[in-house]
Protein backbone atom coordinates (compact mmCIF):
# COMPACT_ATOMS: atom_id res chain seq x y z
CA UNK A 1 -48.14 41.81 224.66
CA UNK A 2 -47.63 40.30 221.26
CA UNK A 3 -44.26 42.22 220.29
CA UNK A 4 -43.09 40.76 223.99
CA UNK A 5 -43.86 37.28 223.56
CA UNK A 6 -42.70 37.42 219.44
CA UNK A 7 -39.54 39.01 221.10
CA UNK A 8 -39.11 36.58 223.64
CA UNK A 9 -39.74 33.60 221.19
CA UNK A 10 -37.06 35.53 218.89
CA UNK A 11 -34.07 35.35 222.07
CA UNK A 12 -35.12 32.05 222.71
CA UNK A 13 -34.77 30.89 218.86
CA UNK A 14 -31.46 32.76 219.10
CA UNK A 15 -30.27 31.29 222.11
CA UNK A 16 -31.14 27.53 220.79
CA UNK A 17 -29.25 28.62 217.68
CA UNK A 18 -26.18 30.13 219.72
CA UNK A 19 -26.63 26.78 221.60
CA UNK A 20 -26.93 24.54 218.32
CA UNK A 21 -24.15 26.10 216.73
CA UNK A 22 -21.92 25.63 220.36
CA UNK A 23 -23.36 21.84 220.56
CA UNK A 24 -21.93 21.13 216.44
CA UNK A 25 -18.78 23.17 217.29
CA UNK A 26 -18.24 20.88 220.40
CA UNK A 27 -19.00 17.79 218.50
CA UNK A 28 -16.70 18.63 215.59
CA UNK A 29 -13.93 19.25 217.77
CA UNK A 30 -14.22 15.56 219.22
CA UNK A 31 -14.81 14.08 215.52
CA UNK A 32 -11.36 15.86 214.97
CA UNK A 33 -9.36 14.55 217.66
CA UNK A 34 -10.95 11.30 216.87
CA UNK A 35 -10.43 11.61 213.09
CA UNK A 36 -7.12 12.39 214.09
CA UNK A 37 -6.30 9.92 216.41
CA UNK A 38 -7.71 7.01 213.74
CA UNK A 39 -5.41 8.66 211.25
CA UNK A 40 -2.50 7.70 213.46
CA UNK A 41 -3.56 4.77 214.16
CA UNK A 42 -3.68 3.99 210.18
CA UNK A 43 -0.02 5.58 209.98
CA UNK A 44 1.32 3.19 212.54
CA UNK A 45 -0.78 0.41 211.11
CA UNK A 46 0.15 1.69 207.56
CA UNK A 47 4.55 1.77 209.07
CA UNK A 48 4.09 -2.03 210.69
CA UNK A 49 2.54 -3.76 207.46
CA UNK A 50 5.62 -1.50 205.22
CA UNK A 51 7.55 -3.18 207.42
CA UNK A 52 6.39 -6.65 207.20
CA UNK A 53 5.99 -6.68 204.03
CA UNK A 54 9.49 -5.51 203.69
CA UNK A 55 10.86 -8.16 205.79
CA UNK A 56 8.85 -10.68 203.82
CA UNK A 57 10.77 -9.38 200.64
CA UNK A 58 13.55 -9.83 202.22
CA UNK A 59 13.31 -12.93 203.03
CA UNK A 60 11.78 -14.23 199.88
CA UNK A 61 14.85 -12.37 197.90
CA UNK A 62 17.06 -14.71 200.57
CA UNK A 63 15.72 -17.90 199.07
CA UNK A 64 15.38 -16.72 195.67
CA UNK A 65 19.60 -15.98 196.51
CA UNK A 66 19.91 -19.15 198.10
CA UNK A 67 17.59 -21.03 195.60
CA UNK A 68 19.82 -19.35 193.04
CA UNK A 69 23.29 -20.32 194.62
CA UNK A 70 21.99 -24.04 194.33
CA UNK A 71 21.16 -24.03 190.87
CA UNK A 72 24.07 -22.51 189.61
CA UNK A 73 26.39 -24.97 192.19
CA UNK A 74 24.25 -28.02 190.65
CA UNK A 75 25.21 -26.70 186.87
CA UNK A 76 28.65 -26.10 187.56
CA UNK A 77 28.37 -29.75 188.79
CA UNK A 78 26.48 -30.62 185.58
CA UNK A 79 29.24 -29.52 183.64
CA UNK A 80 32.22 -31.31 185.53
CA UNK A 81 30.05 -34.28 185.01
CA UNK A 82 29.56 -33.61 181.05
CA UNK A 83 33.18 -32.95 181.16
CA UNK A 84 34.15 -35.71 182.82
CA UNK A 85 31.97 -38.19 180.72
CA UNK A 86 33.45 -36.35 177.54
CA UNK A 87 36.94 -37.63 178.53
CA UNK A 88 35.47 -40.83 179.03
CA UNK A 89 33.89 -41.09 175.12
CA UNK A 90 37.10 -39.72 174.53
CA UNK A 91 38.84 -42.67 176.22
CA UNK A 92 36.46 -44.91 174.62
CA UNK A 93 37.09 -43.54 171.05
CA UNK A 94 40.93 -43.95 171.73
CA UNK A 95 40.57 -47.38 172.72
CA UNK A 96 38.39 -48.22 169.94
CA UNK A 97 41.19 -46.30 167.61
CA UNK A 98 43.62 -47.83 169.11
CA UNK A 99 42.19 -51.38 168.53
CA UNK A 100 41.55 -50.37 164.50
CA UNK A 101 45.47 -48.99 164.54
CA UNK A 102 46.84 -52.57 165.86
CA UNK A 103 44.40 -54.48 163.41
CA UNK A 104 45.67 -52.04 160.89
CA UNK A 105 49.45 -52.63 162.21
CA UNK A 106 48.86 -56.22 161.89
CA UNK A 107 47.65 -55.86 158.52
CA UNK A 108 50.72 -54.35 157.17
CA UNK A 109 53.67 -56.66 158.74
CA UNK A 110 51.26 -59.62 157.01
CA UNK A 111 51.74 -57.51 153.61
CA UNK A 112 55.57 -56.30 154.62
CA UNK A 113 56.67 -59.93 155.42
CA UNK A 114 54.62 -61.66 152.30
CA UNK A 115 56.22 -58.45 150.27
CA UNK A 116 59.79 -59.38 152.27
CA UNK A 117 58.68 -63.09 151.08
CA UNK A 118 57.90 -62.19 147.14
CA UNK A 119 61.56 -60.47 147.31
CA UNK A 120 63.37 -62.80 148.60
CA UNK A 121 61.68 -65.51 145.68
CA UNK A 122 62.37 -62.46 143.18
CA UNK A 123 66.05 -62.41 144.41
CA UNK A 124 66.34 -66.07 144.66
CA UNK A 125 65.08 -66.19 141.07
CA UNK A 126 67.57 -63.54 140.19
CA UNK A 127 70.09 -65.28 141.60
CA UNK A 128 69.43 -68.98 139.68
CA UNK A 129 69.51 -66.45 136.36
CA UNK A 130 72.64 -65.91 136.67
């Protein structure tokens, strides 16, 4: 009677294992598809936010271009207007050059005509010599 009931407790022990081990097995195979469903899921979430995020840089290398294109139109403008203000110093200095040349002109037909007037009184007194 013992050796039947220790046998009997021994098959049922086995069976709950064999039905343990069946129960895990089962359960694994449902954390897998899970598991592998989720990883899927965190591809496709992982492909939109590459995505987005490349669009973003996209866009943000679009106004860095177009932020770019502005600057260098506003220095090109810069330098027309440097340019253009040169020519006008330049103007200026000419006018102011010119304005010291005709002083300076002036100057010299005073000296020519009172040089023009000290030979004509050097001829004159040449002349009375003789």
């Amino acid at each position: 009677m013992v050796g039947v009931k220790r046998r009997s407790m021994i098959a049922v022990l086995a069976f709950l294992m064999l039905m343990g081990i069946a129960v895990y097995f089962r359960l694994w195979v449902i954390d897998y598809k899970i598991s592998s469903d989720e990883s899927e899921l965190l591809r496709r979430q992982f492909d939109i936010a590459n995505r987005e995020a490349m669009d973003e840089s996209a866009e943000w290398r679009l106004k860095f271009d177009e932020e770019a294109g502005k600057a260098k139109k506003c220095l090109q403008e810069l330098k027309l207007f440097q340019e253009s203000s040169q020519k006008v110093e330049n103007a200026s200095d000419i006018t102011g050059k010119l304005a010291i040349l005709k002083k300076e002109n002036a100057i010299l037909l005073e000296k020519v005509q009172r040089l023009q007037q000290e030979l004509e009184e050097q001829k004159l007194k040449c002349d009375s010599k003789t």
